[in-house]
C-alpha atoms as a PDB file:
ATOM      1  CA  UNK A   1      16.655  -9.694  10.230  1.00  0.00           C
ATOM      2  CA  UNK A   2      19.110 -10.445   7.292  1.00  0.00           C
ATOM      3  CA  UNK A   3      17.734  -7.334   5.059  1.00  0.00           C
ATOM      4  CA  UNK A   4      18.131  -4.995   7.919  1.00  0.00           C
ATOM      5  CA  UNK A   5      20.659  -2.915   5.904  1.00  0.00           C
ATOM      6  CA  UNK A   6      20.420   1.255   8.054  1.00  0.00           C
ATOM      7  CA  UNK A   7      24.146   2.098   6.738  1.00  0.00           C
ATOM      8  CA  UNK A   8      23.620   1.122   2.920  1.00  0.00           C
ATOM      9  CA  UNK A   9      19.863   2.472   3.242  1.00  0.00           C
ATOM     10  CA  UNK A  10      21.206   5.458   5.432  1.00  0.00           C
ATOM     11  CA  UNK A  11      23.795   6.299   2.860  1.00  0.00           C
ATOM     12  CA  UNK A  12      21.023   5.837  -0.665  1.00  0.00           C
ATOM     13  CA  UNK A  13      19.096   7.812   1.160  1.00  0.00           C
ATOM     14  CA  UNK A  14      21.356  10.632   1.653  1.00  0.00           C
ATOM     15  CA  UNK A  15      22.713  10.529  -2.008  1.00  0.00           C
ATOM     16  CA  UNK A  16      19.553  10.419  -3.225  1.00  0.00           C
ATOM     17  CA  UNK A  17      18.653  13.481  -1.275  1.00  0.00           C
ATOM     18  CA  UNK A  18      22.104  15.419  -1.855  1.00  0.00           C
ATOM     19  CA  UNK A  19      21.475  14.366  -5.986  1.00  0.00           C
ATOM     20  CA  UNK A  20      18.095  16.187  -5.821  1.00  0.00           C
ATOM     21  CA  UNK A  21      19.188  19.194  -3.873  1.00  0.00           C
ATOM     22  CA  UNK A  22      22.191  19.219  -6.451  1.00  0.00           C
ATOM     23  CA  UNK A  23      19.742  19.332  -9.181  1.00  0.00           C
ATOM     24  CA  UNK A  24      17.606  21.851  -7.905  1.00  0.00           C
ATOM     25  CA  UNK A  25      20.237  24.259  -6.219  1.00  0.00           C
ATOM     26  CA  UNK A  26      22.320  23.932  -9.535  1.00  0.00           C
ATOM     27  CA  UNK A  27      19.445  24.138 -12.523  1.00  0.00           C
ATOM     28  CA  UNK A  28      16.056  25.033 -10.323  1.00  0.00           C
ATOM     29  CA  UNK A  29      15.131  21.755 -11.260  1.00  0.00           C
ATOM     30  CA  UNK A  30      12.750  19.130  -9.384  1.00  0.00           C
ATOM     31  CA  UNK A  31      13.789  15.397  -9.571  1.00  0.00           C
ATOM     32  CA  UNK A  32      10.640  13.953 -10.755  1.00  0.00           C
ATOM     33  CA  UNK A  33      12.287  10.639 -13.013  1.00  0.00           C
ATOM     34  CA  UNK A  34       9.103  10.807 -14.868  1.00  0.00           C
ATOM     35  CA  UNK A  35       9.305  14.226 -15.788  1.00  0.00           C
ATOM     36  CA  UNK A  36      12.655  13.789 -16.162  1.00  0.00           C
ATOM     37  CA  UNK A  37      12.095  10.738 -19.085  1.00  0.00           C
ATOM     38  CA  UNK A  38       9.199  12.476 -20.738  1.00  0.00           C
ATOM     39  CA  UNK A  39      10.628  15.746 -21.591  1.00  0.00           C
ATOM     40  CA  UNK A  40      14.301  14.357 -22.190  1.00  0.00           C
ATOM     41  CA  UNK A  41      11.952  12.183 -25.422  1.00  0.00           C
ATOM     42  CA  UNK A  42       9.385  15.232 -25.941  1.00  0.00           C
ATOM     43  CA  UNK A  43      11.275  18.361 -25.759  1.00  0.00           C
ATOM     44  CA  UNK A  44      14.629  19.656 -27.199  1.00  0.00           C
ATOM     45  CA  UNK A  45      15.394  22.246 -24.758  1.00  0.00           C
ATOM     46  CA  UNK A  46      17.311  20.978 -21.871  1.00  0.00           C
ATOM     47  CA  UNK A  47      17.677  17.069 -23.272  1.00  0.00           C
ATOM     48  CA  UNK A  48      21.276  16.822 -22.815  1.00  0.00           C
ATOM     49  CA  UNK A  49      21.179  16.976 -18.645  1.00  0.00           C
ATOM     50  CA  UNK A  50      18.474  15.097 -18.846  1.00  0.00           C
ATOM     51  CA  UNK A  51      19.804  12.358 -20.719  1.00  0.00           C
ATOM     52  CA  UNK A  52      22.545  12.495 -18.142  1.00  0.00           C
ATOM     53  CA  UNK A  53      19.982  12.275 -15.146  1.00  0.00           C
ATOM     54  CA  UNK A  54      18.726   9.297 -16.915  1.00  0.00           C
ATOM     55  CA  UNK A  55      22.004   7.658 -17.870  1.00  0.00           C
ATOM     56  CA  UNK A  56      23.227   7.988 -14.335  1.00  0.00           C
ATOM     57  CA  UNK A  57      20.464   6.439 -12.772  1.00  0.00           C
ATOM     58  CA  UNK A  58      21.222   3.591 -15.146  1.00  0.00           C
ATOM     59  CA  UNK A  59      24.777   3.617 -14.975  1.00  0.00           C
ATOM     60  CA  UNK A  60      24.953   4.180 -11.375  1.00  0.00           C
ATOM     61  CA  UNK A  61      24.479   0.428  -9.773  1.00  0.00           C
ATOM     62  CA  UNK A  62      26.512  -0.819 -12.535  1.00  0.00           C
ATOM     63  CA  UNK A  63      29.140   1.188 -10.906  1.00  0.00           C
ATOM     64  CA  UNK A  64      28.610   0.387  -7.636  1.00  0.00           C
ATOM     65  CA  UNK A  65      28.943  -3.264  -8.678  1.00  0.00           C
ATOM     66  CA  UNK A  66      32.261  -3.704  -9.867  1.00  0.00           C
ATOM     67  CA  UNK A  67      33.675  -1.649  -6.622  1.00  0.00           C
ATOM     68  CA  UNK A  68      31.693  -3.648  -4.335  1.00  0.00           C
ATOM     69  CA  UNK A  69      32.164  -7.471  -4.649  1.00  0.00           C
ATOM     70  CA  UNK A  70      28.836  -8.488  -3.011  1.00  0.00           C
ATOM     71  CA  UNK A  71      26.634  -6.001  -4.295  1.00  0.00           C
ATOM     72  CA  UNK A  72      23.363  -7.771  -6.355  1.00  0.00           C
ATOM     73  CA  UNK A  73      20.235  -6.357  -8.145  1.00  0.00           C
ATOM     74  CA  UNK A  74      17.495  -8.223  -9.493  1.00  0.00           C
ATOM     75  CA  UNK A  75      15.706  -6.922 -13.151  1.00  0.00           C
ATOM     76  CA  UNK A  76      11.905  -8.073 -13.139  1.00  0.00           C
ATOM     77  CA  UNK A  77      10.673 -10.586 -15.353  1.00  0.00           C
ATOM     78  CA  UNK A  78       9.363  -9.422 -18.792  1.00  0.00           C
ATOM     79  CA  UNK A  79       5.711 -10.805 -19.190  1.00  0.00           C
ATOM     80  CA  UNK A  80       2.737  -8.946 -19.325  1.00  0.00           C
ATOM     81  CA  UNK A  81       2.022  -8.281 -15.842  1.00  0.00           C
ATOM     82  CA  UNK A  82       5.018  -6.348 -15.742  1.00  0.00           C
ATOM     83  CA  UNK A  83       4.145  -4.187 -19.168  1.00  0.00           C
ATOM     84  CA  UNK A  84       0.349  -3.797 -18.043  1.00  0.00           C
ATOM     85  CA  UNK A  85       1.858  -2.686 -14.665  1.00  0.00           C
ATOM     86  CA  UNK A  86       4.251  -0.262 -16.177  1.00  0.00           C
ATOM     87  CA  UNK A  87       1.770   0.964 -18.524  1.00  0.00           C
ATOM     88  CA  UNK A  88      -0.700   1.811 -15.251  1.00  0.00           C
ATOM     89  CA  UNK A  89       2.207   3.585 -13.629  1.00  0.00           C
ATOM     90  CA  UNK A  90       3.055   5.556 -16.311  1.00  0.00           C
ATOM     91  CA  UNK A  91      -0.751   7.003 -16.608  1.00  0.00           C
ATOM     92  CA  UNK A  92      -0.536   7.305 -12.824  1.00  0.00           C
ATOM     93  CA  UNK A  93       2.412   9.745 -13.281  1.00  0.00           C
ATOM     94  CA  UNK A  94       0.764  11.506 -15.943  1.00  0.00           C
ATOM     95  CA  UNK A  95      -2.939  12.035 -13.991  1.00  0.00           C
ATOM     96  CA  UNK A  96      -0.771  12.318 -10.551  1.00  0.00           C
ATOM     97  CA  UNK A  97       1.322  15.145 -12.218  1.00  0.00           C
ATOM     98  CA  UNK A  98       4.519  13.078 -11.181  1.00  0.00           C
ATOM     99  CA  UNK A  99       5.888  10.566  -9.690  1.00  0.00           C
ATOM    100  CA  UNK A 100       6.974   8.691  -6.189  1.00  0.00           C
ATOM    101  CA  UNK A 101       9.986  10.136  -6.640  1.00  0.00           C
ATOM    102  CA  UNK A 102       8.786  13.783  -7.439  1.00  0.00           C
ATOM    103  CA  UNK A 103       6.489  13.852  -5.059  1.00  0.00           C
ATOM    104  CA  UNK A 104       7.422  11.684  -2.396  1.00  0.00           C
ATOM    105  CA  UNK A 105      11.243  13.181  -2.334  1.00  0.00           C
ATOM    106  CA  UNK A 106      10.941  16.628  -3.441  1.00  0.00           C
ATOM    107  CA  UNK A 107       7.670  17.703  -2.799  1.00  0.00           C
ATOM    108  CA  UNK A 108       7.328  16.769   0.645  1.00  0.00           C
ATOM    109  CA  UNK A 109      10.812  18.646   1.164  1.00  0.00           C
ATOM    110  CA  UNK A 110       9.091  21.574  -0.265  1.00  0.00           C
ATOM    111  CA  UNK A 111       5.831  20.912   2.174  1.00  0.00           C
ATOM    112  CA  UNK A 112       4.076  21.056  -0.874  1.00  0.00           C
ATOM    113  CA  UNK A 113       0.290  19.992  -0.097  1.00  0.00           C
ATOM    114  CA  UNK A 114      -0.284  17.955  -3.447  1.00  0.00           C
ATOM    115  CA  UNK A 115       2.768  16.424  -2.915  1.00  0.00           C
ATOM    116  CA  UNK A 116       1.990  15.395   0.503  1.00  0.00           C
ATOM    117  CA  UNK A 117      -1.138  13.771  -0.525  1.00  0.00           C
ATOM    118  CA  UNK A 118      -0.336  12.072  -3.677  1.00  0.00           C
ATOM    119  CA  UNK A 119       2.431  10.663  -1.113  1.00  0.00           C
ATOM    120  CA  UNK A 120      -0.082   9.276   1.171  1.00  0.00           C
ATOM    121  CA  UNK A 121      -2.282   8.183  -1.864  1.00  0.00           C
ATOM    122  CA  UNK A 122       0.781   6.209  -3.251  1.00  0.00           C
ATOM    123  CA  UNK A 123       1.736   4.280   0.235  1.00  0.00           C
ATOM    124  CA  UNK A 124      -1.704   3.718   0.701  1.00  0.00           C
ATOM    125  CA  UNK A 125      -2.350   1.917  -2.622  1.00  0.00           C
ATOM    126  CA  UNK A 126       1.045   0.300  -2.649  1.00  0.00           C
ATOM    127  CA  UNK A 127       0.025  -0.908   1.158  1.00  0.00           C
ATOM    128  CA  UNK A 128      -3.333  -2.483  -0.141  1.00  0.00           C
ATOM    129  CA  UNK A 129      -1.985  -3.741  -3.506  1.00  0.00           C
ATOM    130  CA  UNK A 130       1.020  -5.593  -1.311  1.00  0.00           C
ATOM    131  CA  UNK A 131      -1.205  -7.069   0.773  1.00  0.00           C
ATOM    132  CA  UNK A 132      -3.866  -8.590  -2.035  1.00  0.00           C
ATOM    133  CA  UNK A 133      -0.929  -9.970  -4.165  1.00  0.00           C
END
């Protein structure tokens, strides 16, 4: 059980959560990334916080590794599995009106019932796809 990490996933998880209470509490916003990245391309009001959104979620484990020395993340391969697959999850987010992280984070903490279901729709697929490939 080497990847058995519950204080590093203990503590993302609770920054992640305080980051999109922050956000809502603070602008009445929900943290949907994909949201987020569409209207900070699409729409002039409201680009500048989220270009910062976007720029910390970029900047952020670049941060985190030059304070911690053992800290590694991986970038996936660039071939066209990956840019049909991000081409199918972007569509998904656009039919699924949002994303994992919209739904899956701040929907269910709103008990919203589309939320709750894309959520189970997403682990579900993500389940089957896993365990064909």
């Amino acid at each position: 059980m080497d990847n058995f990490t519950p204080f590093s996933a203990l503590l993302g998880g609770s920054l992640i959560g305080l980051g999109t209470l922050l956000l809502l509490v603070t602008l009445g916003r929900i943290a949907g990334i994909s949201g987020i990245v569409s209207l900070a391309i699409f729409q002039r009001e409201g680009r500048s916080w989220r270009l910062a959104f976007v720029a910390g979620l970029l900047l952020g484990p670049l941060l985190v590794a030059l304070v911690i020395n053992d800290f590694s993340f991986s970038t996936p391969d660039l071939n066209s599995r990956t840019l049909i697959a991000g081409l199918l999850v972007g569509l998904g987010t656009a039919w699924g009106s949002g994303c994992t992280s919209g739904h899956g984070i701040c929907g269910i903490g709103r008990f919203s019932p589309r939320s709750i279901v894309a959520t189970m729709m997403f682990m579900t697929t993500g389940v089957i796809v896993a365990s064909l490939f």
